[in-house]
N, C-alpha and C. Protein backbone atom coordinates (compact mmCIF):
# COMPACT_ATOMS: atom_id res chain seq x y z
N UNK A 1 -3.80 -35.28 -17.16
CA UNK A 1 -3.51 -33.90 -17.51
C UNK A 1 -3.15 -33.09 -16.27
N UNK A 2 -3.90 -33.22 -14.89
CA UNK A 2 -3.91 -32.35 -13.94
C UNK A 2 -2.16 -32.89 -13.44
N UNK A 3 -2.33 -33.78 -13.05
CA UNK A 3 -0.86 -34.30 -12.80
C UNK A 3 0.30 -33.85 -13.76
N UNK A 4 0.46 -34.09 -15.02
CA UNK A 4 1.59 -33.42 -15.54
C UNK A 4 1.15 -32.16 -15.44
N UNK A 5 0.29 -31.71 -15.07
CA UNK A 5 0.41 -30.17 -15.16
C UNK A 5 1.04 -29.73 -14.16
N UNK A 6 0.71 -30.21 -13.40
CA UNK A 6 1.19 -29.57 -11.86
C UNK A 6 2.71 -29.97 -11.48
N UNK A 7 3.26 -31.16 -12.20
CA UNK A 7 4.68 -31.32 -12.26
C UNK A 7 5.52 -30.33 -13.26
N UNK A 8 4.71 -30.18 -14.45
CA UNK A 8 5.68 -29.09 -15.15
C UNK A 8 5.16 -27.98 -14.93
N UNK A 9 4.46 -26.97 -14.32
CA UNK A 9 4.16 -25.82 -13.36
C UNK A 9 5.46 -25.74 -12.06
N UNK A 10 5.27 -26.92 -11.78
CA UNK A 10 6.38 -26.90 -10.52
C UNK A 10 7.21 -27.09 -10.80
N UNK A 11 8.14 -27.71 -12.15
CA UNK A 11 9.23 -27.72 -12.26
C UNK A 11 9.72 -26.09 -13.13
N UNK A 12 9.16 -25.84 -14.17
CA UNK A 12 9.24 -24.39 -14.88
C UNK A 12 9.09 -23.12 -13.47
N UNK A 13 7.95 -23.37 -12.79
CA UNK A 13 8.61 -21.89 -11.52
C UNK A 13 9.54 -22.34 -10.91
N UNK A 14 10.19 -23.86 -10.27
CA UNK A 14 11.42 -23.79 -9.66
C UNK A 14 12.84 -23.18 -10.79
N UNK A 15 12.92 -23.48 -11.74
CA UNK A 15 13.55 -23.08 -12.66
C UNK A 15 13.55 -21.72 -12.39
N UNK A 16 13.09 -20.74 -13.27
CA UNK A 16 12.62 -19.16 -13.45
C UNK A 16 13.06 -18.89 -11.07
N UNK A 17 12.28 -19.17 -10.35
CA UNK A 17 12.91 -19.12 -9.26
C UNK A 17 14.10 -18.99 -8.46
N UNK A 18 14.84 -19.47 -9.60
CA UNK A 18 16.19 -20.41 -9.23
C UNK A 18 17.40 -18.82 -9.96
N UNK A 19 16.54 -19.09 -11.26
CA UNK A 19 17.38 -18.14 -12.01
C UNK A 19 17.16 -16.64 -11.71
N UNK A 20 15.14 -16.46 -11.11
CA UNK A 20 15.77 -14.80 -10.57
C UNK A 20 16.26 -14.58 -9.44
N UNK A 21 16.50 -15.83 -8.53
CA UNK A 21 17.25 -15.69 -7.09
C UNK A 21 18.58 -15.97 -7.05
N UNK A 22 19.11 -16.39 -8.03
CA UNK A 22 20.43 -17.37 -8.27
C UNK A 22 21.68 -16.49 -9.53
N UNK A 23 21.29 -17.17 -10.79
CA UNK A 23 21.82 -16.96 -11.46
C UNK A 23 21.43 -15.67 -12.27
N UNK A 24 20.45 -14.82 -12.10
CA UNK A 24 20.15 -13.33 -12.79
C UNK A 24 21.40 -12.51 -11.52
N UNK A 25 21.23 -12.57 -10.22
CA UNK A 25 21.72 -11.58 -9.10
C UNK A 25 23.55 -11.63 -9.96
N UNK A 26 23.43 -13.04 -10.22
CA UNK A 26 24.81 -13.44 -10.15
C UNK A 26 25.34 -12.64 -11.47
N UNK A 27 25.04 -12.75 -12.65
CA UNK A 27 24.41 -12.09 -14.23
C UNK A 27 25.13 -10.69 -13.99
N UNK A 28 24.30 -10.15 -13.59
CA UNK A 28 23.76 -8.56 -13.02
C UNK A 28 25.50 -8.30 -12.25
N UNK A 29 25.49 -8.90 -11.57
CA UNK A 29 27.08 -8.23 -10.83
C UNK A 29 28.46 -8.81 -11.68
N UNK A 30 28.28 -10.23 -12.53
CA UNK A 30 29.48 -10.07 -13.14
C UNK A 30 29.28 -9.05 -14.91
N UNK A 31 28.56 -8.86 -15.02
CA UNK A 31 27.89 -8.26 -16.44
C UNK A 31 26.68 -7.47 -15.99
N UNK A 32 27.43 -6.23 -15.90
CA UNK A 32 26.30 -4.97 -15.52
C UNK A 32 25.34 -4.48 -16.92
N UNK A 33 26.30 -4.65 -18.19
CA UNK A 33 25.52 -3.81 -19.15
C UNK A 33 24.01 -5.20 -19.66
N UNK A 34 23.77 -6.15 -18.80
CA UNK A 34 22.70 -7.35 -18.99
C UNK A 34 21.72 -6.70 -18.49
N UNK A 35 21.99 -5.78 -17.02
CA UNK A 35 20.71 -5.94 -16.09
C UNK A 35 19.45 -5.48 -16.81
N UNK A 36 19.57 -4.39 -18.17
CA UNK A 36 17.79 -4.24 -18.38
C UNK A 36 17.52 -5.62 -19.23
N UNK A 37 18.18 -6.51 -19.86
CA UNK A 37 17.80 -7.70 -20.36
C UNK A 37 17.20 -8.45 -19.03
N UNK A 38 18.11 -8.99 -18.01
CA UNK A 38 17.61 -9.74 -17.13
C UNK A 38 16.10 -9.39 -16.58
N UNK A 39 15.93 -7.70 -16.33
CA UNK A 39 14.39 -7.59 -15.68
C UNK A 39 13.96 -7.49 -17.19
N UNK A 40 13.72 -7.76 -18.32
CA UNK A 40 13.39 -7.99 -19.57
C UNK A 40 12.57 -9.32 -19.16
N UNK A 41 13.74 -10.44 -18.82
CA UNK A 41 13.80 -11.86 -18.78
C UNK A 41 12.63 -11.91 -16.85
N UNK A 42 12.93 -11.03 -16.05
CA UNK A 42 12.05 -11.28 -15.36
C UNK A 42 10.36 -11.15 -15.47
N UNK A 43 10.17 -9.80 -16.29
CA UNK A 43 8.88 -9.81 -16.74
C UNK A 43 8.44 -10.82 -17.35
N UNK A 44 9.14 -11.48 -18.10
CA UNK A 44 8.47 -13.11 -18.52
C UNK A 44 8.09 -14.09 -17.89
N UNK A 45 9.22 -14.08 -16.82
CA UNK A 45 9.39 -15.24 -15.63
C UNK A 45 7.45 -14.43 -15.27
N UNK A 46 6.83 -13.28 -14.56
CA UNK A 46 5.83 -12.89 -14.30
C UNK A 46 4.74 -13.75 -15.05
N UNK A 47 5.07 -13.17 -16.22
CA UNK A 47 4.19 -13.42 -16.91
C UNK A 47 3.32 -15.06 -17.66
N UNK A 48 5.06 -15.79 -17.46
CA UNK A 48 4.66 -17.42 -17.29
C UNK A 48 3.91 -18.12 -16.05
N UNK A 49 4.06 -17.31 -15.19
CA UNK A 49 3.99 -17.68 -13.79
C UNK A 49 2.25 -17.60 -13.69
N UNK A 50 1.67 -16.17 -14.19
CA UNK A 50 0.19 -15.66 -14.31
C UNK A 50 -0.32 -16.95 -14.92
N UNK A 51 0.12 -17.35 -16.60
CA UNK A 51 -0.25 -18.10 -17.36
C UNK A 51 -0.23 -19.23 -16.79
N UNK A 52 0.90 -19.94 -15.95
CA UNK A 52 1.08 -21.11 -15.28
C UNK A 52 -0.59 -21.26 -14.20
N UNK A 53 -0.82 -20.21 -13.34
CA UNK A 53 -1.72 -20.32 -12.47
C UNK A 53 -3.18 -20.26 -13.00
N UNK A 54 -3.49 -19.28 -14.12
CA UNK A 54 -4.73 -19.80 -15.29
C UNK A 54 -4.65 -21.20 -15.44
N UNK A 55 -3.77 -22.27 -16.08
CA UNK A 55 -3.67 -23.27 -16.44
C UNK A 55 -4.03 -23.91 -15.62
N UNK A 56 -3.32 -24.15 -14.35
CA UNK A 56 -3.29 -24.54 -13.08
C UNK A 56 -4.98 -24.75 -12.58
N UNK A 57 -5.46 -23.83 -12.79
CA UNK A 57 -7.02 -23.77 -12.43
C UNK A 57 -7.73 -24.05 -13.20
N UNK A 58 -7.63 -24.19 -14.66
CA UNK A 58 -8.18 -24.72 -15.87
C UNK A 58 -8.41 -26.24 -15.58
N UNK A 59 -7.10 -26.48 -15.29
CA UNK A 59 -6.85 -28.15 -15.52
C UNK A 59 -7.65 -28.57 -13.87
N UNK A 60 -7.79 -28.19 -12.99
CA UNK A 60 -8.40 -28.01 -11.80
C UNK A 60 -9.68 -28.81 -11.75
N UNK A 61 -10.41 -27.99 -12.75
CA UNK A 61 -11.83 -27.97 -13.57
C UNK A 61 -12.40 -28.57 -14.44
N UNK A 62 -10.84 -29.40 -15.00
CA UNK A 62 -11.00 -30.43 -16.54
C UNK A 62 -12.60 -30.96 -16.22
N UNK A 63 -12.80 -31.86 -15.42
CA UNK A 63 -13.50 -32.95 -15.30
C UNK A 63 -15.34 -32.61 -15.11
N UNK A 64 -14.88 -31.37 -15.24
CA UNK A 64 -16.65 -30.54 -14.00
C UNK A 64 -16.75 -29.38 -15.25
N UNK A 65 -15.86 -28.29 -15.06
CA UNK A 65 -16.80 -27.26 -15.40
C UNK A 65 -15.43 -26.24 -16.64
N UNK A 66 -14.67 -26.79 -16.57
CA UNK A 66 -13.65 -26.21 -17.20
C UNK A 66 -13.88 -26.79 -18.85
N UNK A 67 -13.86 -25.61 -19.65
CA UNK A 67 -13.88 -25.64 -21.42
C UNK A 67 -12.84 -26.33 -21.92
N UNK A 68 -12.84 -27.07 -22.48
CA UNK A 68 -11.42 -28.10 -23.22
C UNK A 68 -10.87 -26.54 -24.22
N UNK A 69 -11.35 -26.33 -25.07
CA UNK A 69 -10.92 -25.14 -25.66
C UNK A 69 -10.08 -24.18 -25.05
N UNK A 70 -10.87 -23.58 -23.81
CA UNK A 70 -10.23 -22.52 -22.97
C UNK A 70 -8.68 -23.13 -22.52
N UNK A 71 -8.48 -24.63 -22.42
CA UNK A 71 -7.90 -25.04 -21.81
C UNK A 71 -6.74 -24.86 -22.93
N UNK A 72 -6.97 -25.35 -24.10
CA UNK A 72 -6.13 -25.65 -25.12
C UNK A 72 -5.49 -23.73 -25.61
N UNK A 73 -6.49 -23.24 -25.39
CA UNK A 73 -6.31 -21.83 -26.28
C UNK A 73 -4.73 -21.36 -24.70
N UNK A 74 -5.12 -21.79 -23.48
CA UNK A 74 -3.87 -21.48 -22.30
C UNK A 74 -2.69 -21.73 -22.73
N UNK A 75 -2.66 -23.31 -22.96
CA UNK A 75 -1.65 -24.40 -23.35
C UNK A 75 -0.98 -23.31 -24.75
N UNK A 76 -1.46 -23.57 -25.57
CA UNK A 76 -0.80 -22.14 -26.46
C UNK A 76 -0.56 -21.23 -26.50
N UNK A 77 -1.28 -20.19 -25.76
CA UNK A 77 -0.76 -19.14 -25.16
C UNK A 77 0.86 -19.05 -24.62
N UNK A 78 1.19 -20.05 -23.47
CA UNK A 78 1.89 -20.58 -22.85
C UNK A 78 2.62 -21.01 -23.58
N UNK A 79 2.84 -21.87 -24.53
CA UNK A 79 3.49 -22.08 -25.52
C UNK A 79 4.78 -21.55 -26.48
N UNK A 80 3.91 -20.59 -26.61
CA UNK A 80 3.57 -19.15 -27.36
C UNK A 80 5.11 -18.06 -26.69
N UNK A 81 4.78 -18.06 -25.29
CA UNK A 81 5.17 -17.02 -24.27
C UNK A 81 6.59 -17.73 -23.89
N UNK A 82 7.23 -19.13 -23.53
CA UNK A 82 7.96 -19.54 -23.52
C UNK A 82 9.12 -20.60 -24.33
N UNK A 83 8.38 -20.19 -26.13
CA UNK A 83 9.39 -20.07 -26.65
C UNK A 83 9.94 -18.80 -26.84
N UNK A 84 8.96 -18.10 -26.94
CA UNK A 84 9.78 -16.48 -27.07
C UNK A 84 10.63 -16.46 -25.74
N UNK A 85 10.49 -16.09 -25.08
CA UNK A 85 10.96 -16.44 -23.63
C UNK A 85 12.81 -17.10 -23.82
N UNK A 86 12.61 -18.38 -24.04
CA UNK A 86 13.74 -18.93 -24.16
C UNK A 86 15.20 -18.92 -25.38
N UNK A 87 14.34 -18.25 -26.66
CA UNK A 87 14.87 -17.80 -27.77
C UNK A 87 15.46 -16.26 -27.53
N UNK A 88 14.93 -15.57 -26.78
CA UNK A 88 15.07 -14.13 -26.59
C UNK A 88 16.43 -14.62 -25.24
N UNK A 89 16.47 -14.97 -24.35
CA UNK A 89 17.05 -15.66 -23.38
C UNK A 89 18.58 -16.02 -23.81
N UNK A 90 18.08 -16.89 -24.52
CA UNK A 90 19.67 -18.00 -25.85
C UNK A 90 20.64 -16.40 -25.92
N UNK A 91 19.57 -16.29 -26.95
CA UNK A 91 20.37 -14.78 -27.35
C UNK A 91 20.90 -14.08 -26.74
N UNK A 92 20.34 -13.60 -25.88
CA UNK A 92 21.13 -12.50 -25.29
C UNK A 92 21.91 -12.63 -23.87
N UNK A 93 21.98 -13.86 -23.28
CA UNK A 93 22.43 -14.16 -22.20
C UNK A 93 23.21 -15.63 -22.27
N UNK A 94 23.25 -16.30 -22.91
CA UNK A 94 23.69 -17.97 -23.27
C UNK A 94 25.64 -17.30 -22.97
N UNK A 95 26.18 -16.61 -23.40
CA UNK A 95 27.48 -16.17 -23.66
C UNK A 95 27.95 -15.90 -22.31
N UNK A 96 27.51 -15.03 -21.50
CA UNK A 96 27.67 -14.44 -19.88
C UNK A 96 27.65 -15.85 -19.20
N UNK A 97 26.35 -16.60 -19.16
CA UNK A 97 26.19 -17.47 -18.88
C UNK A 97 27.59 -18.94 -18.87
N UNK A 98 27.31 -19.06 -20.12
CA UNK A 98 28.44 -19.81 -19.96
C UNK A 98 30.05 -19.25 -19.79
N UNK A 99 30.36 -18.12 -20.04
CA UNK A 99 32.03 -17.27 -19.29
C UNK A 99 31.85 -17.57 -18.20
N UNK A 100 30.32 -17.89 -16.90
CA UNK A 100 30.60 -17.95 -15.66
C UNK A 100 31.48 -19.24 -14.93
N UNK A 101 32.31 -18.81 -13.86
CA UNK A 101 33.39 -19.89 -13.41
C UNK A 101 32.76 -19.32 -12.20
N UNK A 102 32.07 -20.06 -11.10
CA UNK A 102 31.69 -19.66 -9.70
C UNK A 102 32.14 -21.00 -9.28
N UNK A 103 32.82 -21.15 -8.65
CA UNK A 103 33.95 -22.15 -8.00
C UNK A 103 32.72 -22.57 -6.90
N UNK A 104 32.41 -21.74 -6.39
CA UNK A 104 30.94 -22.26 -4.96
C UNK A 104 30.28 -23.33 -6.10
N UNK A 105 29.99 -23.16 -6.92
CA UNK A 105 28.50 -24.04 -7.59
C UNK A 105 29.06 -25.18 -7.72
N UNK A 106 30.49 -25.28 -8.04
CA UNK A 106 31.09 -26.98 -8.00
C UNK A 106 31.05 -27.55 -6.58
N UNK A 107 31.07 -26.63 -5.20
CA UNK A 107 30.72 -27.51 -4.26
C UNK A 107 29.88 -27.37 -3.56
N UNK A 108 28.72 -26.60 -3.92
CA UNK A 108 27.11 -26.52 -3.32
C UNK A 108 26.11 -25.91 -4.80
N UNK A 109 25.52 -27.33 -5.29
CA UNK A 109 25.63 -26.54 -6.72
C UNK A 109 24.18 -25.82 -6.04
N UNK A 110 23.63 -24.64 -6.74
CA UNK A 110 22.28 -23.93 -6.46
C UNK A 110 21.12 -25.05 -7.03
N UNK A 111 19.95 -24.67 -6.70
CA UNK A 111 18.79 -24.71 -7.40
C UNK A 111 18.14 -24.78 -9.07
N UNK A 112 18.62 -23.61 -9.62
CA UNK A 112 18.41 -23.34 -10.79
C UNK A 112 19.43 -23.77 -11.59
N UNK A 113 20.82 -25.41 -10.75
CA UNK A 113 21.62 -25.84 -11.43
C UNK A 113 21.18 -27.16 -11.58
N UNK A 114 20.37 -27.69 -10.99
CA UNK A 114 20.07 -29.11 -10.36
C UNK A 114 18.98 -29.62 -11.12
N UNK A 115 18.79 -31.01 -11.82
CA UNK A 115 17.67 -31.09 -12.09
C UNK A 115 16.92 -32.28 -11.02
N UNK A 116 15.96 -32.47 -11.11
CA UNK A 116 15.11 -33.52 -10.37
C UNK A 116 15.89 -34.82 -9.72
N UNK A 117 16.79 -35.51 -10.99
CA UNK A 117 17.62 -36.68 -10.64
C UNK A 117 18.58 -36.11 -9.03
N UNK A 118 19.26 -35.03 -9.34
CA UNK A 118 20.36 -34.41 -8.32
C UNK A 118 19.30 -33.99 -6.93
N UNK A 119 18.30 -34.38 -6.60
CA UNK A 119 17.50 -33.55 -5.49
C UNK A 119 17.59 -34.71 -4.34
């Protein structure tokens, strides 16, 4: 448990990382009328991040002193927070997103383009 946790913690903030350093800045200057969606979409990125580091310390504790419950009631929470997250996301940004043509990303692709295999 502690192990996949800490791989998909680290892969979900490099993501959200990627996209508020990367592809939101990028968002925001070719599609101005997005930017209160994007800090919409950043308060989530926050707010997964809080939930990520509860978890993080939950699963820490599995073995000693940490509640299986508490643990499970996170995991849903979390759950919970990043499908909304990604459904709210689809919607209102999937379209901008894909109109983008940034000629740089075909020859230095970013972070928040790359998955694990490309590193």
């Amino acid at each position: 448990m502690r192990a996949h946790c800490l791989a998909f913690c680290s892969a979900l903030n490099r993501h959200h990382a990627g996209e508020d350093g990367g592809a939101f800045p990028e968002l925001a200057r070719r599609f101005p009328e997005l930017r209160p969606v994007l800090e919409e979409l950043r308060r989530d990125h926050r707010l997964v991040e809080d939930s990520l580091r509860r978890l993080q310390a939950l699963a820490g504790g599995l073995d000693r002193t940490a509640d299986p419950a508490e643990v499970r009631r996170e995991l849903d929470s979390l759950a919970a927070l990043i499908k909304t997250h990604f459904v709210y996301e689809e919607k209102r940004i999937v379209s901008a997103l894909n109109a983008l043509d940034a000629p740089d990303w075909r020859r230095s692709r970013h972070e928040f383009l790359c998955t694990d295999v490309e590193r």
